[in-house]
N, C-alpha and C. Protein backbone atom coordinates (compact mmCIF):
# COMPACT_ATOMS: atom_id res chain seq x y z
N UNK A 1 17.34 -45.25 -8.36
CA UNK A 1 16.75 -43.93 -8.60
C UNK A 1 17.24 -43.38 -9.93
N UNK A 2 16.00 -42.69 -10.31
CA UNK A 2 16.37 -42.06 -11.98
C UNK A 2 17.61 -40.92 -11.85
N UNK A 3 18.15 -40.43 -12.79
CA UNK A 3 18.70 -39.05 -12.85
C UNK A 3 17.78 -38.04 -13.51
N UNK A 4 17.56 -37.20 -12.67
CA UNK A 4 16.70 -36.24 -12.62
C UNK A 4 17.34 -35.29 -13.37
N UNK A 5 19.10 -35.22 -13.50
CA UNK A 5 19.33 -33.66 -14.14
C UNK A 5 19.17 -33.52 -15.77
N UNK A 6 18.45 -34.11 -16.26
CA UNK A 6 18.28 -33.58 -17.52
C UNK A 6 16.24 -33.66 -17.75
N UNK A 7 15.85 -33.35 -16.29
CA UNK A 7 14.50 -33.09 -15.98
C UNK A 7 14.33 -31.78 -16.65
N UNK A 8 13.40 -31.77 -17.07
CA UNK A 8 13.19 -30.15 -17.57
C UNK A 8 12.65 -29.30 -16.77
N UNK A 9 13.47 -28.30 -16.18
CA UNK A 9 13.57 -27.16 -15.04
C UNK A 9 11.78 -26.43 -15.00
N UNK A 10 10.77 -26.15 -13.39
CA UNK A 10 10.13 -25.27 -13.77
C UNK A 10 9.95 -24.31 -14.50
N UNK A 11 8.78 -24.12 -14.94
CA UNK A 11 8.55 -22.78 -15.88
C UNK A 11 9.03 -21.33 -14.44
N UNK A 12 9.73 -20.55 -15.16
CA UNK A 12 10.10 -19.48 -14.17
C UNK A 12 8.35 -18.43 -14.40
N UNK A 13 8.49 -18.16 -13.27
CA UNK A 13 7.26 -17.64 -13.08
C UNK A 13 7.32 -16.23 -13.73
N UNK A 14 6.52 -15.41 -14.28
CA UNK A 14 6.81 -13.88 -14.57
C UNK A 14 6.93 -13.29 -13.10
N UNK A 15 7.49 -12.17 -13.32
CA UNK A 15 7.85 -11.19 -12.27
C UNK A 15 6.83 -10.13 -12.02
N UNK A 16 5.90 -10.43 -13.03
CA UNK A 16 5.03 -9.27 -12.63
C UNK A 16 4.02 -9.94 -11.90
N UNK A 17 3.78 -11.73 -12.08
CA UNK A 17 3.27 -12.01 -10.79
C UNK A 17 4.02 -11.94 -9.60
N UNK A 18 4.68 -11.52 -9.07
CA UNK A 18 5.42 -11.99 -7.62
C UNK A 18 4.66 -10.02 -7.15
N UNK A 19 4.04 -9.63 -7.85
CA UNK A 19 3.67 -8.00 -7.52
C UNK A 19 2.32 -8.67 -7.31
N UNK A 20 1.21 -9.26 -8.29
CA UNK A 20 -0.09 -9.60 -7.92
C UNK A 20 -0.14 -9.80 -6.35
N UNK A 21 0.73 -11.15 -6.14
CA UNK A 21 0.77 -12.31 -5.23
C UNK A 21 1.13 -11.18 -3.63
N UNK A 22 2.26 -10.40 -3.91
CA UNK A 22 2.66 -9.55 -3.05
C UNK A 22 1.51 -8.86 -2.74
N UNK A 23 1.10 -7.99 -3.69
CA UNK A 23 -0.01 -7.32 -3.57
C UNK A 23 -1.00 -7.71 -2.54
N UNK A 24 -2.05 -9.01 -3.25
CA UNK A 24 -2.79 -9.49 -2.40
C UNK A 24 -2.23 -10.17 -1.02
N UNK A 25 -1.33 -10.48 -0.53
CA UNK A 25 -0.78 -10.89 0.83
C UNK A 25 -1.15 -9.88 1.75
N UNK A 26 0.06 -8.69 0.92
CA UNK A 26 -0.30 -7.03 1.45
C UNK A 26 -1.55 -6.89 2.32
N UNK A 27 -2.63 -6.98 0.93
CA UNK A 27 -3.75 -6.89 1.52
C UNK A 27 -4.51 -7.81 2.70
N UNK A 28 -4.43 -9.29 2.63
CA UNK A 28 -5.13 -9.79 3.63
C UNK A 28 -4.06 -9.16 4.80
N UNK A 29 -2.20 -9.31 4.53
CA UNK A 29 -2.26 -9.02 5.97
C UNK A 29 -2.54 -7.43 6.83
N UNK A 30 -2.74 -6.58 6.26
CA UNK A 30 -3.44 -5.23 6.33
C UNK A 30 -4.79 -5.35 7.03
N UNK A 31 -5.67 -6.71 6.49
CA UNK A 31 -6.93 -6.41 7.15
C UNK A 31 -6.49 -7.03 8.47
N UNK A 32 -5.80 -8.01 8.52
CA UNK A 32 -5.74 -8.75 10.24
C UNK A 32 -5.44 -7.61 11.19
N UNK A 33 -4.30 -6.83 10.10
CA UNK A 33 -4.03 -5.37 11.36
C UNK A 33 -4.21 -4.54 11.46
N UNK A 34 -5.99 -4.30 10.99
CA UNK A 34 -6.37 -2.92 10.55
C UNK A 34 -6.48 -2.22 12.13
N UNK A 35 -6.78 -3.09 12.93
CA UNK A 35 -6.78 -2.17 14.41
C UNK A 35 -5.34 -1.60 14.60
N UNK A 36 -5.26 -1.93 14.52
CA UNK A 36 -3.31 -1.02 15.25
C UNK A 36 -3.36 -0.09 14.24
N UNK A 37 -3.12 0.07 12.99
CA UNK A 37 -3.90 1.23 12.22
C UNK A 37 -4.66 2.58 12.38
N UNK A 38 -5.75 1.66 13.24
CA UNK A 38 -6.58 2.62 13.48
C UNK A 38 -6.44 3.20 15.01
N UNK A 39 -5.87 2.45 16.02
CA UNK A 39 -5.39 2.87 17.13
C UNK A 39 -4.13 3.74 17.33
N UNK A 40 -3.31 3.99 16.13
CA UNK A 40 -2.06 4.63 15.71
C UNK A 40 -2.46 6.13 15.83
N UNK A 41 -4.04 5.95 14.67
CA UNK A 41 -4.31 7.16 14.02
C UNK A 41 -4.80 7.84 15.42
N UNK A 42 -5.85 7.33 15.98
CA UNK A 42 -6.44 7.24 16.60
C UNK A 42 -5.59 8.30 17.91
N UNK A 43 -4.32 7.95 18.41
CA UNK A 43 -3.59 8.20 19.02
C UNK A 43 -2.41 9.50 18.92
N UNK A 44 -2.07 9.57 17.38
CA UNK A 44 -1.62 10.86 16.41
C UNK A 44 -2.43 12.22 17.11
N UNK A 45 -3.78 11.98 16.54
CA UNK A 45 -5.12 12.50 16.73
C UNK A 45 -5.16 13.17 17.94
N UNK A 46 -5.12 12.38 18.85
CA UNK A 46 -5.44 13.20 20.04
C UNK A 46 -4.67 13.78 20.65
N UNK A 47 -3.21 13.41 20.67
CA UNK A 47 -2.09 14.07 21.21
C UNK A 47 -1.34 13.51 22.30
N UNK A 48 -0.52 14.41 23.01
CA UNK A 48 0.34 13.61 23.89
C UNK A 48 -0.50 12.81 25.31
N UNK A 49 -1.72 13.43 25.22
CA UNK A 49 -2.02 12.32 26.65
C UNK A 49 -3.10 11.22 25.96
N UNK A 50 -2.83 10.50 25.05
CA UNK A 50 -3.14 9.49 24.32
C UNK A 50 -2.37 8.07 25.04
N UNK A 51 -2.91 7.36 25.46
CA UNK A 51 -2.35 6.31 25.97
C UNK A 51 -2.92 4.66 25.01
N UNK A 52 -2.62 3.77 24.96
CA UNK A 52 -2.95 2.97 23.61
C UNK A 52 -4.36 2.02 24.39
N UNK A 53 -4.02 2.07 25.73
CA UNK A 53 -5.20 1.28 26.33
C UNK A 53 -6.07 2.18 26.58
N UNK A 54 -6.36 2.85 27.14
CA UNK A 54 -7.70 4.31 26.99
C UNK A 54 -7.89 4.08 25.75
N UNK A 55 -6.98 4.24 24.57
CA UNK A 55 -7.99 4.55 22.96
C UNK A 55 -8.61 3.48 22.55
N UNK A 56 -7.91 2.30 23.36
CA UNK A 56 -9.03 1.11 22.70
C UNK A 56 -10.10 0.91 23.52
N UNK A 57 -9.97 0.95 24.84
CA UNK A 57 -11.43 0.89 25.76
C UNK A 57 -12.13 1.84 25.07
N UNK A 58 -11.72 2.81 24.81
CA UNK A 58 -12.66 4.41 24.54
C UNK A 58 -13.43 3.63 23.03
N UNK A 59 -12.90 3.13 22.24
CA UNK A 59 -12.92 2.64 20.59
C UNK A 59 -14.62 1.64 21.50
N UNK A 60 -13.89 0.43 22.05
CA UNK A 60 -14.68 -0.42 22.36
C UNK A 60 -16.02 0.00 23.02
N UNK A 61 -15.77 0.80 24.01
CA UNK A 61 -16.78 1.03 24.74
C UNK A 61 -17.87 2.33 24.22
N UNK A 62 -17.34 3.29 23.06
CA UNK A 62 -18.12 3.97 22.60
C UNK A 62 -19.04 3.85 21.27
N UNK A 63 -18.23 2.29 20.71
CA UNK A 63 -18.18 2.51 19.27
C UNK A 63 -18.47 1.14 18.85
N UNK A 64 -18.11 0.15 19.82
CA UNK A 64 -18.19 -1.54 19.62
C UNK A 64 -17.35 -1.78 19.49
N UNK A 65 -16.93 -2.86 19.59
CA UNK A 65 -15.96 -4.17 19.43
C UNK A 65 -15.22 -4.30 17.48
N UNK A 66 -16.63 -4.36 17.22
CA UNK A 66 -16.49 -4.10 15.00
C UNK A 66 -15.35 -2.91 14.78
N UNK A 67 -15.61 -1.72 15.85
CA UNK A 67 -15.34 -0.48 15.53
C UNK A 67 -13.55 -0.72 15.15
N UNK A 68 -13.10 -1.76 16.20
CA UNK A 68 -11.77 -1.41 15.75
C UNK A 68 -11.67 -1.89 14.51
N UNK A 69 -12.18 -2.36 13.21
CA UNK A 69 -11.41 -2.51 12.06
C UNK A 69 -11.86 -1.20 11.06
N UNK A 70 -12.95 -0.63 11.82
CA UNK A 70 -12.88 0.97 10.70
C UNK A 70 -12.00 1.24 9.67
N UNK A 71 -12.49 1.25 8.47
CA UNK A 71 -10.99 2.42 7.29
C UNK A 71 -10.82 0.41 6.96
N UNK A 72 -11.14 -0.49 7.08
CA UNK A 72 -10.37 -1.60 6.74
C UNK A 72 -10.42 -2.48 5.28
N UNK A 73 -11.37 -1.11 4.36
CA UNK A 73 -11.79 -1.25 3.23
C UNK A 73 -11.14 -0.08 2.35
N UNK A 74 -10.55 0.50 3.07
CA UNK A 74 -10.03 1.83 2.28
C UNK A 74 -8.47 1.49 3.08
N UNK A 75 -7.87 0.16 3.72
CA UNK A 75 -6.67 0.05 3.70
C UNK A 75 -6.75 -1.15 2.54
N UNK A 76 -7.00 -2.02 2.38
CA UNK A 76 -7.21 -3.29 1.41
C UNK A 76 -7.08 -1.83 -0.16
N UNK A 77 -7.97 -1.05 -0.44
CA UNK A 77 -7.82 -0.54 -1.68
C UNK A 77 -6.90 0.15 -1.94
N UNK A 78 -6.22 0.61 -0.50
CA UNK A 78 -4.45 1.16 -0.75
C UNK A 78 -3.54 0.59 -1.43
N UNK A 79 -3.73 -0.34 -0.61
CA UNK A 79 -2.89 -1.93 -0.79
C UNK A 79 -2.80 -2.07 -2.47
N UNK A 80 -4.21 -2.04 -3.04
CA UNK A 80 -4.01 -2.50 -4.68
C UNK A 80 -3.64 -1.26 -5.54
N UNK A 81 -4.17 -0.36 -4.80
CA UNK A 81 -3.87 0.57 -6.33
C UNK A 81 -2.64 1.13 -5.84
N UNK A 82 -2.18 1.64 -4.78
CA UNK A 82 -0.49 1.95 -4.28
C UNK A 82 0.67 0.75 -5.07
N UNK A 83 0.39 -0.39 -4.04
CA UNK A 83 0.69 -1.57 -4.29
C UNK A 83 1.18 -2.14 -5.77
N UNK A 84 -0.05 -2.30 -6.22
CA UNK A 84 -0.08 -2.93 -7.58
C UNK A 84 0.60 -1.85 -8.80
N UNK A 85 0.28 -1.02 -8.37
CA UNK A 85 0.53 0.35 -9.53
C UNK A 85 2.51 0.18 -9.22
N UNK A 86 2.88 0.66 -8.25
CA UNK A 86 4.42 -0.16 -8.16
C UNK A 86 5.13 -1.06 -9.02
N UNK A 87 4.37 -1.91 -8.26
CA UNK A 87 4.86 -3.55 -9.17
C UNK A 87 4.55 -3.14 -10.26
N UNK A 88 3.68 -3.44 -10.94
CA UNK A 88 3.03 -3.20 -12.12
C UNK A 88 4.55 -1.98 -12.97
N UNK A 89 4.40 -0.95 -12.67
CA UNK A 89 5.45 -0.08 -13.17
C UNK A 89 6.84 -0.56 -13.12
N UNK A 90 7.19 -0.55 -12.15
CA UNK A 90 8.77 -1.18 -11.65
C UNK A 90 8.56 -2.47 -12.79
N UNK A 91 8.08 -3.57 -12.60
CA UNK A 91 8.19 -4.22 -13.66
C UNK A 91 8.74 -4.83 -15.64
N UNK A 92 7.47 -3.47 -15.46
CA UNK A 92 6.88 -3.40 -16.74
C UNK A 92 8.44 -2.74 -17.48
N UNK A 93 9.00 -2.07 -16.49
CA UNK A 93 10.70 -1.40 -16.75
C UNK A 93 11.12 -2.64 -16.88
N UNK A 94 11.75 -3.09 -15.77
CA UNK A 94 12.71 -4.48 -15.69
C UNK A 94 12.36 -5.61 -16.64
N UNK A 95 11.31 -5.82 -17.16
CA UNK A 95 10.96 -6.66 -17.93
C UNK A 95 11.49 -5.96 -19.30
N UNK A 96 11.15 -5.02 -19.69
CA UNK A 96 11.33 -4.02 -21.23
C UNK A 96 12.69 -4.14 -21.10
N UNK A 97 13.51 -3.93 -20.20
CA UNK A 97 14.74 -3.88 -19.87
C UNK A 97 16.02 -4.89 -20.47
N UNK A 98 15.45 -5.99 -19.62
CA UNK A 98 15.72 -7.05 -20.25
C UNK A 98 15.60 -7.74 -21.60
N UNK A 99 13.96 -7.48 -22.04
CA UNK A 99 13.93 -7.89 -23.44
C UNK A 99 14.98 -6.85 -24.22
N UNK A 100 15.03 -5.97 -24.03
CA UNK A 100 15.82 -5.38 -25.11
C UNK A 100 17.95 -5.03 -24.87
N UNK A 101 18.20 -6.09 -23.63
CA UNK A 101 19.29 -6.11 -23.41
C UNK A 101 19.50 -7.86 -23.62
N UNK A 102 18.90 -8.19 -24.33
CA UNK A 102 19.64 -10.18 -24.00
C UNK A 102 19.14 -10.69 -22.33
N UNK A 103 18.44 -10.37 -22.23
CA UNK A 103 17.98 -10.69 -20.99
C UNK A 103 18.78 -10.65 -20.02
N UNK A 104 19.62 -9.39 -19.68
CA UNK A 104 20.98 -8.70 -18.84
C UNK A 104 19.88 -7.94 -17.81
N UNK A 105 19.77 -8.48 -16.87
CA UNK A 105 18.78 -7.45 -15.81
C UNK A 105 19.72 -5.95 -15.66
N UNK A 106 18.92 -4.83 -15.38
CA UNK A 106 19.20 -4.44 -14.85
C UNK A 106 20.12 -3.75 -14.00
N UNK A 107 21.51 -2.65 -14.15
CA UNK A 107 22.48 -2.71 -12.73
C UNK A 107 21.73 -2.23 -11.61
N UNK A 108 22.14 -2.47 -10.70
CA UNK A 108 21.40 -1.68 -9.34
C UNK A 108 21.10 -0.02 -9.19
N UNK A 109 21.87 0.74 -9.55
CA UNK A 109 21.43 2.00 -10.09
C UNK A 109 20.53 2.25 -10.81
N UNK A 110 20.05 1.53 -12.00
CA UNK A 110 19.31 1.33 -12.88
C UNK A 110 17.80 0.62 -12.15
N UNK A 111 18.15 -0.07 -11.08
CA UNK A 111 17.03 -0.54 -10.73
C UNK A 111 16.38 0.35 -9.35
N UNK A 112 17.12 1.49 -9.16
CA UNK A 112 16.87 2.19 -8.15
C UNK A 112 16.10 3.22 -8.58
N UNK A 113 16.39 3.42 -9.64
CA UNK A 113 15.78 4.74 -10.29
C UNK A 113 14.20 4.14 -10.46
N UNK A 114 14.12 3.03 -11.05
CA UNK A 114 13.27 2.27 -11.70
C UNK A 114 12.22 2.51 -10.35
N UNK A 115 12.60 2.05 -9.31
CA UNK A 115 11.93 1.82 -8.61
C UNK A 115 11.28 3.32 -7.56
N UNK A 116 12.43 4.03 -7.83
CA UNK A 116 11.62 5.40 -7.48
C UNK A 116 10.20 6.21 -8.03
N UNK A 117 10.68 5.59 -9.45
CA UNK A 117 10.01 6.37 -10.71
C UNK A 117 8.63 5.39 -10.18
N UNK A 118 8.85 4.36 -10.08
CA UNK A 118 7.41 3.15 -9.76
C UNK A 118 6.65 3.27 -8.23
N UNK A 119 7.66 4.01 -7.25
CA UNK A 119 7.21 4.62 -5.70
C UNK A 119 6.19 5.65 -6.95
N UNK A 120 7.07 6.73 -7.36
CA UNK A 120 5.53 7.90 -7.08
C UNK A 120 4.64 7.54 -7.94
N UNK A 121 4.75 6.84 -9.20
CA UNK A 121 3.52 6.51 -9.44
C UNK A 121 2.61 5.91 -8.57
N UNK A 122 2.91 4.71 -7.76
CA UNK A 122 2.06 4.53 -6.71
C UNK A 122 1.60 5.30 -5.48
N UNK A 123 2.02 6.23 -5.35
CA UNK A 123 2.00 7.01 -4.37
C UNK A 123 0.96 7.94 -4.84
N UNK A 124 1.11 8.86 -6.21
CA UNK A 124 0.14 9.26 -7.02
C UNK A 124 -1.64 8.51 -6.72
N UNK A 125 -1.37 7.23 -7.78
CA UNK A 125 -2.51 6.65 -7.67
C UNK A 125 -3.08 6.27 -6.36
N UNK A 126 -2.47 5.66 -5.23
CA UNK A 126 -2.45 5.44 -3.59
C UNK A 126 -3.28 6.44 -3.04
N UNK A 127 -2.97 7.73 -3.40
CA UNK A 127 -3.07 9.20 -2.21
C UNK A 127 -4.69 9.15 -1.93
N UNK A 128 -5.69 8.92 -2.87
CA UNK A 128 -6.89 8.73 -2.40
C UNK A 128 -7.50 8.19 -1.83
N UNK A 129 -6.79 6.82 -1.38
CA UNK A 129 -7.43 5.62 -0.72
C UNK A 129 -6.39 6.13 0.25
N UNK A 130 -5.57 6.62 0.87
CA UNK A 130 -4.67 7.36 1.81
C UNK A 130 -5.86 8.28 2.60
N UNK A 131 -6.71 8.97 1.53
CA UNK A 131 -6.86 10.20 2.22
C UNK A 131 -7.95 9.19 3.01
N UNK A 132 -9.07 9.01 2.36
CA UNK A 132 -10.00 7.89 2.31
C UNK A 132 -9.64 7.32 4.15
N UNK A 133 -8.44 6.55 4.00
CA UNK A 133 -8.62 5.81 5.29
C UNK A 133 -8.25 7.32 6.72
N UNK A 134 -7.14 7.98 6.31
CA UNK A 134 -7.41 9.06 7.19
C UNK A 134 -8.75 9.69 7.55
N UNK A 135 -9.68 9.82 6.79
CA UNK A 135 -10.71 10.43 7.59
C UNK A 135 -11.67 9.37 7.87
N UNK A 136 -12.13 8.15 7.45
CA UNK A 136 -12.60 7.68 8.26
C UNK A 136 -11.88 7.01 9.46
N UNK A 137 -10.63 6.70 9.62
CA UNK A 137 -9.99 6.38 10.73
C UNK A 137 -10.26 7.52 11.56
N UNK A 138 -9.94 8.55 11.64
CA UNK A 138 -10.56 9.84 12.55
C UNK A 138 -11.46 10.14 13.06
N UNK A 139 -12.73 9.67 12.31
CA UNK A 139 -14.11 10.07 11.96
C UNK A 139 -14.63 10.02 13.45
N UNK A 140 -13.94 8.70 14.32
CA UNK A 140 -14.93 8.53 15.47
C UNK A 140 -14.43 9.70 16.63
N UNK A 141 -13.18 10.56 16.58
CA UNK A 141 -13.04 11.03 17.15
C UNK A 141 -13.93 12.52 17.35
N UNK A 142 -14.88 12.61 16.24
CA UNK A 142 -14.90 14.10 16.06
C UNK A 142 -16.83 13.89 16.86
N UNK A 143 -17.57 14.62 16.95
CA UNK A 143 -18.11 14.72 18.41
C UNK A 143 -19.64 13.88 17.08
N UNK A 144 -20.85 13.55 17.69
CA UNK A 144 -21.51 12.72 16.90
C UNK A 144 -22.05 13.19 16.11
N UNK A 145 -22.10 14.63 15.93
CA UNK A 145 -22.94 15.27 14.83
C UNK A 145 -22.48 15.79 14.16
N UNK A 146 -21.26 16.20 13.90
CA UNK A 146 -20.14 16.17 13.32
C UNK A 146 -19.35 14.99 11.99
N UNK A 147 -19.57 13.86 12.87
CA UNK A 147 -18.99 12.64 11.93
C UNK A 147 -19.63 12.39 10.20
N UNK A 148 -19.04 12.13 10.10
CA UNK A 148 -18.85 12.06 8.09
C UNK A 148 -20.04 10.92 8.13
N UNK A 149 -19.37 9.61 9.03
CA UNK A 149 -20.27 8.03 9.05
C UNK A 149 -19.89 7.51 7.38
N UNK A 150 -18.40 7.64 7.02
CA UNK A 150 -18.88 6.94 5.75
C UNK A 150 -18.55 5.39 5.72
N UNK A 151 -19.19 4.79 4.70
CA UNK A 151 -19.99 3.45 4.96
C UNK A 151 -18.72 2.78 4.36
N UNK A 152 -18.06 2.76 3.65
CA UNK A 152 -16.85 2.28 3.11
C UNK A 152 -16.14 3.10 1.85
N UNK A 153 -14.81 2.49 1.73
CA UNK A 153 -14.11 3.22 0.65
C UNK A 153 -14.72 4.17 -0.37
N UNK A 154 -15.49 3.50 -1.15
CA UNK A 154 -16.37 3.71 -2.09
C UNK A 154 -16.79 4.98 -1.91
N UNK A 155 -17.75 4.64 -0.62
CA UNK A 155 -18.67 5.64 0.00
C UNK A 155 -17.98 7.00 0.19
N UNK A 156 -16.77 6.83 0.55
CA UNK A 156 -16.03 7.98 0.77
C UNK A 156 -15.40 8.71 -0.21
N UNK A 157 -15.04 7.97 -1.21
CA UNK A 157 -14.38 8.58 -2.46
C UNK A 157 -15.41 9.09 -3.26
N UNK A 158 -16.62 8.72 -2.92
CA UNK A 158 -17.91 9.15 -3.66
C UNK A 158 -18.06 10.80 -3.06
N UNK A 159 -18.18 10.29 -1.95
CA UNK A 159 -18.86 11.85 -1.24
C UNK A 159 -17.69 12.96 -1.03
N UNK A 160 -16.45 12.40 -0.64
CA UNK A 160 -15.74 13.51 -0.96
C UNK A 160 -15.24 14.35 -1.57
N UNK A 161 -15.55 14.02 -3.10
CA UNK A 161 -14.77 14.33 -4.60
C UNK A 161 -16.54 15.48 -4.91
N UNK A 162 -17.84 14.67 -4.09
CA UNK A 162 -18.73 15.73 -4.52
C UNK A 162 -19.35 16.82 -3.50
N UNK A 163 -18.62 16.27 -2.30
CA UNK A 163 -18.36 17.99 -1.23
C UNK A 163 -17.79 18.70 -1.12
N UNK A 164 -16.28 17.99 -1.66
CA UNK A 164 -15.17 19.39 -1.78
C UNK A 164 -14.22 19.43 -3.31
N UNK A 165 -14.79 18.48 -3.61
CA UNK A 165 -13.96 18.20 -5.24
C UNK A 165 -13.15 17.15 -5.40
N UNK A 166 -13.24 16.96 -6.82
CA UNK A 166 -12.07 15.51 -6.98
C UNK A 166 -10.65 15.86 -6.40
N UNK A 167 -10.42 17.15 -6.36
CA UNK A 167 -8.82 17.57 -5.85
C UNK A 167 -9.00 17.03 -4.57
N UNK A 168 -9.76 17.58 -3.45
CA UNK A 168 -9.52 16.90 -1.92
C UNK A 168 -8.99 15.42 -2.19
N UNK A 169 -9.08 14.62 -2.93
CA UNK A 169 -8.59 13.26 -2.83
C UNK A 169 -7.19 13.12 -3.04
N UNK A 170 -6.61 14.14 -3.39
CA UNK A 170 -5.11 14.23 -4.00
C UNK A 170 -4.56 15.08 -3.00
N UNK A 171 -5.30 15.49 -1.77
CA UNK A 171 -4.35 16.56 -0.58
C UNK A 171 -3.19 15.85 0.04
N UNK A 172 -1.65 15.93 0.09
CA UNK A 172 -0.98 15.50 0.69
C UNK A 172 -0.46 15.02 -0.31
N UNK A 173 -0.66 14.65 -1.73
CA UNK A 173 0.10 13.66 -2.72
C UNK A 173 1.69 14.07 -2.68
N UNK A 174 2.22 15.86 -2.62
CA UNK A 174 3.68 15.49 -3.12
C UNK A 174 3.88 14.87 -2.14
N UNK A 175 4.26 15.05 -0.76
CA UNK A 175 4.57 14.09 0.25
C UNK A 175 4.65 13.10 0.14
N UNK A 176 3.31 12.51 -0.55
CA UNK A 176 2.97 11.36 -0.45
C UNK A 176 3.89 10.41 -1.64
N UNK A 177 4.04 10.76 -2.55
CA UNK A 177 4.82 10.74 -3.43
C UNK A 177 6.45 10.82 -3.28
N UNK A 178 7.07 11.57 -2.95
CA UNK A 178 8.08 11.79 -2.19
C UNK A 178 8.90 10.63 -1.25
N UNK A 179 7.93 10.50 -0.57
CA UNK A 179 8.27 8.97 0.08
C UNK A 179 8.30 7.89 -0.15
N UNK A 180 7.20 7.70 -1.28
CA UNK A 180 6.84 5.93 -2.12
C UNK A 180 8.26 6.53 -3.11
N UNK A 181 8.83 7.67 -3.48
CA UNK A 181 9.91 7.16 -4.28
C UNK A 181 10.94 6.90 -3.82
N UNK A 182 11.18 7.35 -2.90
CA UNK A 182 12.76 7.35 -2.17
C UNK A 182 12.23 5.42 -1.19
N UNK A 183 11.15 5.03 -0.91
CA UNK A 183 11.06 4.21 0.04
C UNK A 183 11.19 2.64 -0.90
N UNK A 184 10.71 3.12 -2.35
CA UNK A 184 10.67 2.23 -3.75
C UNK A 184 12.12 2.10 -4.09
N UNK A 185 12.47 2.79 -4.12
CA UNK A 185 13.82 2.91 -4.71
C UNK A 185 15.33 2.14 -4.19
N UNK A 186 14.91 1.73 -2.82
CA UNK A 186 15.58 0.95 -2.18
C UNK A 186 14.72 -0.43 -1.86
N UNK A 187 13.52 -0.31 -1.76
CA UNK A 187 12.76 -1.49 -1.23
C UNK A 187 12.87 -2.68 -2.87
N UNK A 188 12.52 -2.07 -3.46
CA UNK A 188 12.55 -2.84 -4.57
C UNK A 188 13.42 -2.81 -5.37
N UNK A 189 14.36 -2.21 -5.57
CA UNK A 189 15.48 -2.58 -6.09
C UNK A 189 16.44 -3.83 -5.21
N UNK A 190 16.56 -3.52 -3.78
CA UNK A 190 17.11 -4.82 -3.28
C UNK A 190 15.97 -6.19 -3.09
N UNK A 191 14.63 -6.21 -3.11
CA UNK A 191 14.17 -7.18 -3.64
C UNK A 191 14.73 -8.04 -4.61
N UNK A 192 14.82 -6.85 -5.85
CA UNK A 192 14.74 -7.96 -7.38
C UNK A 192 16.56 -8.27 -7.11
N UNK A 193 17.55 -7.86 -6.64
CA UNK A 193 18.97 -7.93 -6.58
C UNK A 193 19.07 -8.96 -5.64
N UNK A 194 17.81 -9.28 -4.81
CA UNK A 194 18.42 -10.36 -3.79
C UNK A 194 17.95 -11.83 -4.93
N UNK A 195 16.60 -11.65 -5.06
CA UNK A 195 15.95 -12.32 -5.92
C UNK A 195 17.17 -13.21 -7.07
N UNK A 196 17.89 -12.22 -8.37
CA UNK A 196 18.43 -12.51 -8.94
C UNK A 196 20.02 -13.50 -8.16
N UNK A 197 20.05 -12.86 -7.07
CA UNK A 197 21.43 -13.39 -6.69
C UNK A 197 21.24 -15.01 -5.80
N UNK A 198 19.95 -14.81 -5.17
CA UNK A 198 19.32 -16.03 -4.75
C UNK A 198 19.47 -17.55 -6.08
N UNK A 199 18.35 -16.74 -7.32
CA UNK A 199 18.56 -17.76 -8.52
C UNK A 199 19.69 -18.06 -9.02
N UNK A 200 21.22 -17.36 -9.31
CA UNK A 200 21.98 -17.65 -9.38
C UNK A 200 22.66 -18.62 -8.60
């Protein structure tokens, strides 16, 4: 057998793909579980005598079988622009970071902040496809003449920005924001710290 150690090592992958790749996983695995999602909301919604088997017979038997993946186009577009906007930011730091330190990642403080600052941006960009899946996840609860019926993401970000204004799409953002930083700030900073200590 040859000696392999003076093989020339894989190309290290960029880091801002391991956010694409994340990203899209995110997303397919989001659609497999868009029912529990929507049986969550579903259950929020109605209150304490909400039981999880009533809301899905009730889902099934009023609404179809399809019905449970409702909102499962406005969770997939969470996924990228929450998601991606993150990575993408958090990154785009740690990478600048490095180029202009000798390629010295990062201390963990440094990568906490990073990653807060990269929560609310995603959380920011996120909050519409947030609001988006909240009301059509709801939608079936409200009586039939009543219901919104919107047809997907799109559909919803369309009609809501021109019934109540582009602001309704941003209701809930500091919150929303608030949490993608403090939830960033630890999630991805011990990512890239396990990451680095792994390659070492």
């Amino acid at each position: 057998m040859g000696d392999n150690k003076n093989a020339p090592k894989p190309k290290e992958l960029p880091m801002m793909y391991h956010g694409i790749f994340g990203g899209t996983a995110g997303a397919i695995g989001i659609s497999i579980l868009q029912p529990t999602d929507l049986i969550k909301t579903r259950m929020q919604l109605k209150g304490k005598d909400a039981k999880i088997g009533v809301v899905i017979r009730e889902i099934i038997k009023n609404e179809g079988f399809l019905r449970l993946y409702t909102g499962v186009s406005c969770s997939v577009f969470r996924q990228y622009t929450y998601g991606l906007t993150r990575f993408f930011v958090y990154y785009s730091f740690y990478e600048g970071h490095k180029k202009n330190n000798n390629g010295t990642p990062p201390i963990l403080p440094l990568k906490m902040l990073m990653g807060c600052f990269a929560g609310m941006c995603g959380g920011c960009v996120g909050t519409p496809a947030e609001v988006c899946l909240i009301r059509v996840t709801g939608d079936g609860l409200l009586p039939p003449e009543k219901r919104r019926n919107y047809a997907h993401v799109f559909n919803a970000l369309y009609r809501i920005s021109k019934e109540e204004g582009i602001g309704a799409l941003w209701r809930g953002v500091e919150a929303t924001v608030m949490r993608a930083g403090v939830v960033n700030a630890f999630e991805l900073a011990a990512y890239t710290q396990v990451a680095i200590s792994v390659a070492e």
